[in-house]
Protein backbone atom coordinates (compact mmCIF):
# COMPACT_ATOMS: atom_id res chain seq x y z
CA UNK A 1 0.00 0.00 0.00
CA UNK A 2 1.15 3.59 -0.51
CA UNK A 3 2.28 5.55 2.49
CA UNK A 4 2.92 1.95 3.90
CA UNK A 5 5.59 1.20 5.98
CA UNK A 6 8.20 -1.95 4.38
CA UNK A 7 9.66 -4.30 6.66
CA UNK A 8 12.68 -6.73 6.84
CA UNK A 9 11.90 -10.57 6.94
CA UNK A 10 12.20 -11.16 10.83
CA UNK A 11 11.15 -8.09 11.81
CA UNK A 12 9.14 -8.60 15.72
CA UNK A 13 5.99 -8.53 15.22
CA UNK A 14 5.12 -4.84 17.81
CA UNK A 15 7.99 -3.42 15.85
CA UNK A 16 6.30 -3.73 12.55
CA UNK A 17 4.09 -0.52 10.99
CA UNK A 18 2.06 -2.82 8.45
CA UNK A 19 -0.92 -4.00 10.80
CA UNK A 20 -4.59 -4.10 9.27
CA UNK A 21 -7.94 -4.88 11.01
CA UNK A 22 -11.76 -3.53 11.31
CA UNK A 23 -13.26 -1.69 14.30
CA UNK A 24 -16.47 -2.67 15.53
CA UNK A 25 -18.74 0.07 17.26
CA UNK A 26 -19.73 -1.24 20.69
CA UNK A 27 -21.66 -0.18 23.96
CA UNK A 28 -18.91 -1.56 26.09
CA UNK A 29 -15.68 -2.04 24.33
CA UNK A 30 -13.49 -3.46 26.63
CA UNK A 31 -16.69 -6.61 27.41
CA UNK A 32 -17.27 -6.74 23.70
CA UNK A 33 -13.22 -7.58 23.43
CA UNK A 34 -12.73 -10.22 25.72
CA UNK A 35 -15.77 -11.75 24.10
CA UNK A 36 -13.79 -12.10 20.81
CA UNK A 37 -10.49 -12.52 22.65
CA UNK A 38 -12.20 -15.72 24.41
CA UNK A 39 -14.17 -16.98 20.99
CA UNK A 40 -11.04 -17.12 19.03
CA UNK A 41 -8.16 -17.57 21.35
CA UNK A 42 -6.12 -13.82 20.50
CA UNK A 43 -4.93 -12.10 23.34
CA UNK A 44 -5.53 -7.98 24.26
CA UNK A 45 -3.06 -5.92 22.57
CA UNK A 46 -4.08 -2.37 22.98
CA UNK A 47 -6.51 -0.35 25.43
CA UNK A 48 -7.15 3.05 25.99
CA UNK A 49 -10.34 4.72 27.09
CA UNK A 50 -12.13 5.16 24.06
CA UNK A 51 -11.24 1.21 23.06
CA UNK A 52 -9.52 -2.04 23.01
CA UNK A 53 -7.69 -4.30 19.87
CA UNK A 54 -7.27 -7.68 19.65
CA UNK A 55 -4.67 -10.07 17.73
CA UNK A 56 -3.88 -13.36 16.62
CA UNK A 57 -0.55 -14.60 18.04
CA UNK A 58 1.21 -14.68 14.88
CA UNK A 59 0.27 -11.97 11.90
CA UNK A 60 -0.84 -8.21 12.31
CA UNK A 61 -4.37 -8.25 11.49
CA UNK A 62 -6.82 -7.06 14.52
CA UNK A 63 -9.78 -6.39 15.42
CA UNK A 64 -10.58 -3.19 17.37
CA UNK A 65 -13.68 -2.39 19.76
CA UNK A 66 -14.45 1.50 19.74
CA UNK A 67 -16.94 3.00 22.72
CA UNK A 68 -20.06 4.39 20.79
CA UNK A 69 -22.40 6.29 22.69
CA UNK A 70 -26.29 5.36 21.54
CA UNK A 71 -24.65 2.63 19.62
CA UNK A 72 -28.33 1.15 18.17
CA UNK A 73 -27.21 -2.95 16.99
CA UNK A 74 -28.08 -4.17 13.91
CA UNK A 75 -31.06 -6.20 12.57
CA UNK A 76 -30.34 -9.32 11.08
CA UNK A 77 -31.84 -10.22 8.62
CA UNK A 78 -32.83 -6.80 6.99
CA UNK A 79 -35.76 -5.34 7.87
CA UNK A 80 -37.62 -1.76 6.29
CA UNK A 81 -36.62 1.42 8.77
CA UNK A 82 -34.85 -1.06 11.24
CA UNK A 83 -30.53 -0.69 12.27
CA UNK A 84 -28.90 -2.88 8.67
CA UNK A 85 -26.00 -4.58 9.05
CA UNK A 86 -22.82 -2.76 7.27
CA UNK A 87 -20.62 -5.65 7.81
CA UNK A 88 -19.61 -9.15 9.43
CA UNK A 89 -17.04 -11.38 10.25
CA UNK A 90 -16.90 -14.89 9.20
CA UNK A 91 -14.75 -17.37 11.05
CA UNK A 92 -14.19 -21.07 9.55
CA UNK A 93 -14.32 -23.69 12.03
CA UNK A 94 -13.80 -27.44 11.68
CA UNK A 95 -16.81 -28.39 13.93
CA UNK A 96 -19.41 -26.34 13.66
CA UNK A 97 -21.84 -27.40 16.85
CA UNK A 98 -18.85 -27.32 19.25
CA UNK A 99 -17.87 -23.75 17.94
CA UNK A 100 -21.37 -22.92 18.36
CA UNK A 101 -22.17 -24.21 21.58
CA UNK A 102 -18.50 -22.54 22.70
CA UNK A 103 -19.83 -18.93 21.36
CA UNK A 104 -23.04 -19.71 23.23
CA UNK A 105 -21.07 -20.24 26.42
CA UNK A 106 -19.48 -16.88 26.18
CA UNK A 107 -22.72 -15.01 25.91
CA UNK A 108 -23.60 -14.93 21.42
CA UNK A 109 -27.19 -15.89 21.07
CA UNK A 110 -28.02 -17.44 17.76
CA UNK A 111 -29.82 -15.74 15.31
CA UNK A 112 -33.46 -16.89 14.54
CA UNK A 113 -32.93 -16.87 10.45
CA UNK A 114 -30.40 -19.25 9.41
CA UNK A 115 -30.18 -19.29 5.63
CA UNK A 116 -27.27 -22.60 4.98
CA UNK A 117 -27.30 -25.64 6.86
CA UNK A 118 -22.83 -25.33 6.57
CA UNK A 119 -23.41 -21.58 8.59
CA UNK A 120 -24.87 -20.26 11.87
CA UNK A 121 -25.31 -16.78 12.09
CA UNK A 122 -25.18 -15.63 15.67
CA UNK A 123 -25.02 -12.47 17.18
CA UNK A 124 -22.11 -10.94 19.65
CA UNK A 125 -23.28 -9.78 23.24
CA UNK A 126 -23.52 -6.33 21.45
CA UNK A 127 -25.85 -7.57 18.94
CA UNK A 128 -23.06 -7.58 16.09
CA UNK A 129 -23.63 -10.38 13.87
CA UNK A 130 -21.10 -12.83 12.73
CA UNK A 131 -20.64 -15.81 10.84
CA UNK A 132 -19.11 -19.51 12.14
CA UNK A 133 -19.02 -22.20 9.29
CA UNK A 134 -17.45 -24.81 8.02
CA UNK A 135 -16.35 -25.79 4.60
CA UNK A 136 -18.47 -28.49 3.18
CA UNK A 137 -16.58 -28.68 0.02
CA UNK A 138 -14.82 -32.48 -0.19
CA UNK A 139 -11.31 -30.65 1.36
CA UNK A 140 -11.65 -27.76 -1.16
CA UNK A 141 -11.72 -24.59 0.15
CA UNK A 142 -14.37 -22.17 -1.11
CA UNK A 143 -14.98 -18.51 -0.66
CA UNK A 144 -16.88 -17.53 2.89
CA UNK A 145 -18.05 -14.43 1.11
CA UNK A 146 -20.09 -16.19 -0.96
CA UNK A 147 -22.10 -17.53 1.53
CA UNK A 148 -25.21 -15.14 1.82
CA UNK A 149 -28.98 -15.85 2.76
């Protein structure tokens, strides 16, 4: 990317200037984070007041929870005059009713429409929804994106 910083092969990971992610909006940030932090195994890496971000341990992607004030969640699925969603995450997973029963257990409620039998659709404790499903595709991988419902 322009503007981006380069880095040397070996460079630590903190030390590197090349980090991507997405920032959800959230009620409580720092409850919303430990949520994800517990549902995929990443660890805290930043907090401030306004926020907290996420990480795998390897890589430099995040995710980052921002404090919104009359943060309204979003509908799922779509409805006329109602919060739409803008975006979700999709996570793969290799079982899908343990990784569902595991999100359950950390406080994501399922979502009521469920449009592929291979997906859930559940919703975060701020109403966020995401995506957990597995690849039914004979060991071939195929694109999560094109999952819709």
């Amino acid at each position: 990317m322009d503007g981006g910083a380069g880095h040397e092969p070996g460079t630590p990971r903190m030390s590197r200037h090349d980090w991507w992610g997405v920032v959800l909006e959230a009620p409580d940030p720092r409850a919303l984070a430990r949520f994800y932090a517990d549902l995929l195994g990443w660890e805290i890496v930043k907090e401030d007041s306004d926020g907290v971000a996420i990480a795998p341990p390897e890589g430099v992607a995040y995710i980052a929870f921002q404090l919104a004030d009359g943060y309204v969640p979003p509908v799922w699925p779509a409805q006329d005059g109602a919060q739409r969603i803008t975006m979700h995450l999709d996570f793969e997973v290799v079982d899908l009713q343990e990784a569902v029963t595991h999100a359950l257990e950390l406080g994501a409620r399922e979502s009521g429409h469920q449009p592929q039998d291979s997906v859930r659709v559940m919703l975060d404790p701020a109403g966020h929804p995401f995506c957990l499903y597995r690849d039914g595709s004979s060991g071939q991988r195929s694109d999560p994106m094109s999952r819709r419902g």
